[in-house]
Protein backbone atom coordinates (compact mmCIF):
# COMPACT_ATOMS: atom_id res chain seq x y z
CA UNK A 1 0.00 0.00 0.00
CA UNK A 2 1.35 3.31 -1.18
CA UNK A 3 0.42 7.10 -0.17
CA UNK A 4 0.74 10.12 -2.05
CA UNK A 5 3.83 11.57 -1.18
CA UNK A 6 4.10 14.88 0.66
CA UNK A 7 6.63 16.47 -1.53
CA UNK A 8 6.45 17.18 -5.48
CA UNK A 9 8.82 15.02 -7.72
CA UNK A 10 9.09 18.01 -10.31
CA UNK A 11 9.62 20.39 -7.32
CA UNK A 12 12.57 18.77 -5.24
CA UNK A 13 15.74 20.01 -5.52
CA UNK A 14 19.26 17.72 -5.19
CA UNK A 15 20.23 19.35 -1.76
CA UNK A 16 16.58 19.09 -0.29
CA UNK A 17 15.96 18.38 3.76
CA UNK A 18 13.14 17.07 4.46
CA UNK A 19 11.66 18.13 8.15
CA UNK A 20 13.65 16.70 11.19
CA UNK A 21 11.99 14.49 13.61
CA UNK A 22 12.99 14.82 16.75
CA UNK A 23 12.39 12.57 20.16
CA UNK A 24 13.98 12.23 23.80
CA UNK A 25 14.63 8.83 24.52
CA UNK A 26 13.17 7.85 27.67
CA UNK A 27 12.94 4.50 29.79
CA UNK A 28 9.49 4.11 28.56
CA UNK A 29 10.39 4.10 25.13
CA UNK A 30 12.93 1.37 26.06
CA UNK A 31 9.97 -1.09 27.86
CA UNK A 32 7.69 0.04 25.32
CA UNK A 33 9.69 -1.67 22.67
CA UNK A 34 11.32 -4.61 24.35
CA UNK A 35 7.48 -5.47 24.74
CA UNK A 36 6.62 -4.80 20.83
CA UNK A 37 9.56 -6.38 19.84
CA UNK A 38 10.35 -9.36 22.29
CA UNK A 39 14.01 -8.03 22.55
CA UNK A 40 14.52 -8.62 26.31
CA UNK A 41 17.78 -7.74 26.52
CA UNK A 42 19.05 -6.77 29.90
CA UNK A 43 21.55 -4.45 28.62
CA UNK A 44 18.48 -2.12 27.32
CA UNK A 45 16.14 -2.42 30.74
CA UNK A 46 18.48 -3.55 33.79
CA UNK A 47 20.70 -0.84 35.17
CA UNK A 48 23.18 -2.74 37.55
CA UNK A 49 23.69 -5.78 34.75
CA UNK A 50 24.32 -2.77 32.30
CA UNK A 51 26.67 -1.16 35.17
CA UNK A 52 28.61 -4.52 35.54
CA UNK A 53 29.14 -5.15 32.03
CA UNK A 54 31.00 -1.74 31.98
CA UNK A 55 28.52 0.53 30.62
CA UNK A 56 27.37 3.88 31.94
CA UNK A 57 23.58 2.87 31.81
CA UNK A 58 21.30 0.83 29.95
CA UNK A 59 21.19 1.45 26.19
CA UNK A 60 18.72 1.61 23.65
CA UNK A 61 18.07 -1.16 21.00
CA UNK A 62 19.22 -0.47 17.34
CA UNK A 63 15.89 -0.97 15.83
CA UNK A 64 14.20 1.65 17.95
CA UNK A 65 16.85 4.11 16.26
CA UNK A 66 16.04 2.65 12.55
CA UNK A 67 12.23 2.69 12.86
CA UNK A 68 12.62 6.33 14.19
CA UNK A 69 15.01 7.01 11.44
CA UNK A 70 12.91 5.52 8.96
CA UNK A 71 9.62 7.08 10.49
CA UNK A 72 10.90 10.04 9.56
CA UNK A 73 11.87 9.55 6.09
CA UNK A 74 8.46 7.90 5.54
CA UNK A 75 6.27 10.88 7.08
CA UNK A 76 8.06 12.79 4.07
CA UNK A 77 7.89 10.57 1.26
CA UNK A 78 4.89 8.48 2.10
CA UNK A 79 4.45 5.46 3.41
CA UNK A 80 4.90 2.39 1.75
CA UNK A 81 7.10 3.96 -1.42
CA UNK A 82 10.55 3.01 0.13
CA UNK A 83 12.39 1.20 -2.61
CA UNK A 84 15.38 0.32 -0.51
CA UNK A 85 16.45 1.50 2.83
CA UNK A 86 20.07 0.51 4.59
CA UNK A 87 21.32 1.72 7.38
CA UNK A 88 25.11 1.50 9.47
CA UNK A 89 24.95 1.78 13.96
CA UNK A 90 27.37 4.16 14.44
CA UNK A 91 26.94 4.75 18.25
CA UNK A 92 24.55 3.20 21.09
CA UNK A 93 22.00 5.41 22.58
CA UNK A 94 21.51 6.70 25.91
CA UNK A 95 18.20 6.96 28.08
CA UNK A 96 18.18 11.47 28.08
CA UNK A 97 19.38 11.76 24.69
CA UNK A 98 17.27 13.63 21.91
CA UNK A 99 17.37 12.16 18.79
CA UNK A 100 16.99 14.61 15.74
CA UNK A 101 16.86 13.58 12.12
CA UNK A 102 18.55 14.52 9.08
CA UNK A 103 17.62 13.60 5.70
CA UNK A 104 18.94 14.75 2.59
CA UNK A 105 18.39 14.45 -1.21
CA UNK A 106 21.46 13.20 -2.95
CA UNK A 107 19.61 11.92 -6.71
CA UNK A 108 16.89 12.59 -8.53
CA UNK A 109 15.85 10.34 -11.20
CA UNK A 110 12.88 9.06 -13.45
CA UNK A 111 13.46 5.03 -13.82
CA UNK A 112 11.12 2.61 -15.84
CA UNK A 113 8.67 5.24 -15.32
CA UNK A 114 9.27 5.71 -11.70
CA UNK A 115 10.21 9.11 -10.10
CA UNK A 116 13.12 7.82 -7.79
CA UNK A 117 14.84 9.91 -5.22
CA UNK A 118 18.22 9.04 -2.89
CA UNK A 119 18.54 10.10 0.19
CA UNK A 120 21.58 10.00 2.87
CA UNK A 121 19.72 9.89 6.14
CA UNK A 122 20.69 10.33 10.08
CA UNK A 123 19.72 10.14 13.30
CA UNK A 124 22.18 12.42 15.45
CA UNK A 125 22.07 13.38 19.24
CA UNK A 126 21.44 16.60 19.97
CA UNK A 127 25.46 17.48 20.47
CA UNK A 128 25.76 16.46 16.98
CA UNK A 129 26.49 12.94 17.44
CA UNK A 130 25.77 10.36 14.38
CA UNK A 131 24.08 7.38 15.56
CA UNK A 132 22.70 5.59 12.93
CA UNK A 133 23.48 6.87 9.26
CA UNK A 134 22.54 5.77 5.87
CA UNK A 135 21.04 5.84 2.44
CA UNK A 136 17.15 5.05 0.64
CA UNK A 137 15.59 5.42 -2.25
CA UNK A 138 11.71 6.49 -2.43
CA UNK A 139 9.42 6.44 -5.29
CA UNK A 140 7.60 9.87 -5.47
CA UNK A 141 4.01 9.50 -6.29
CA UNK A 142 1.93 12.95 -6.78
């Protein structure tokens, strides 16, 4: 299932942002989705096992950060018209931290009658830190 996208193929510009997203990662968040996702990991929910393993606190889990990531490159380009979507972990995430999105648009191209557009895509801290970076392709319907 496809949605019209929000932005205009013949309008978008190699250079484009599309709106950041932006979310503080809270415990909640991190129960929330060991529950949706079955990822029971004490490292993301137990504070002394994450203390005795060596880390400063319990972490988040990867996939929260892609889905974010990926949330908001979807909001933009409408759900469903991801053609391909890969991402890299750069750096854990930390209970307090505020994620913020960045999203830019690195091709523009008509293929097999598709209007295709890359994208290099991050979620950073709010210090500026990349956490998760990476690359998709939407198809533009309008």
């Amino acid at each position: 299932m496809t949605e019209k996208s929000k932005i205009n193929f013949s309008e978008i510009e190699i250079g484009d942002l599309a709106p950041e997203m932006r979310h503080e990662l809270n415990r909640t968040d991190l129960v929330r989705y060991a529950g949706a996702s079955g990822d029971y990991n004490p490292m993301h929910h137990d504070e002394i096992m994450a203390n005795k393993a060596g880390l400063p606190s319990v972490f988040g889990h990867g996939m929260f950060s892609a889905g974010f990531l990926a949330t908001a490159i979807t909001s933009w380009v409408g759900v469903g018209n991801l053609k391909s979507y890969r991402i890299r972990f750069v750096k854990q995430t930390w209970p307090g931290e505020t994620f913020v999105t960045k999203i830019v648009v690195t091709g523009k191209r008509t293929e097999g009658g598709d209007n295709l557009v890359d994208l290099d895509c991050e979620m950073l801290n709010d210090v500026g830190e990349v956490k998760v970076s990476g690359q998709a392709t939407a198809q533009i319907y309008n």
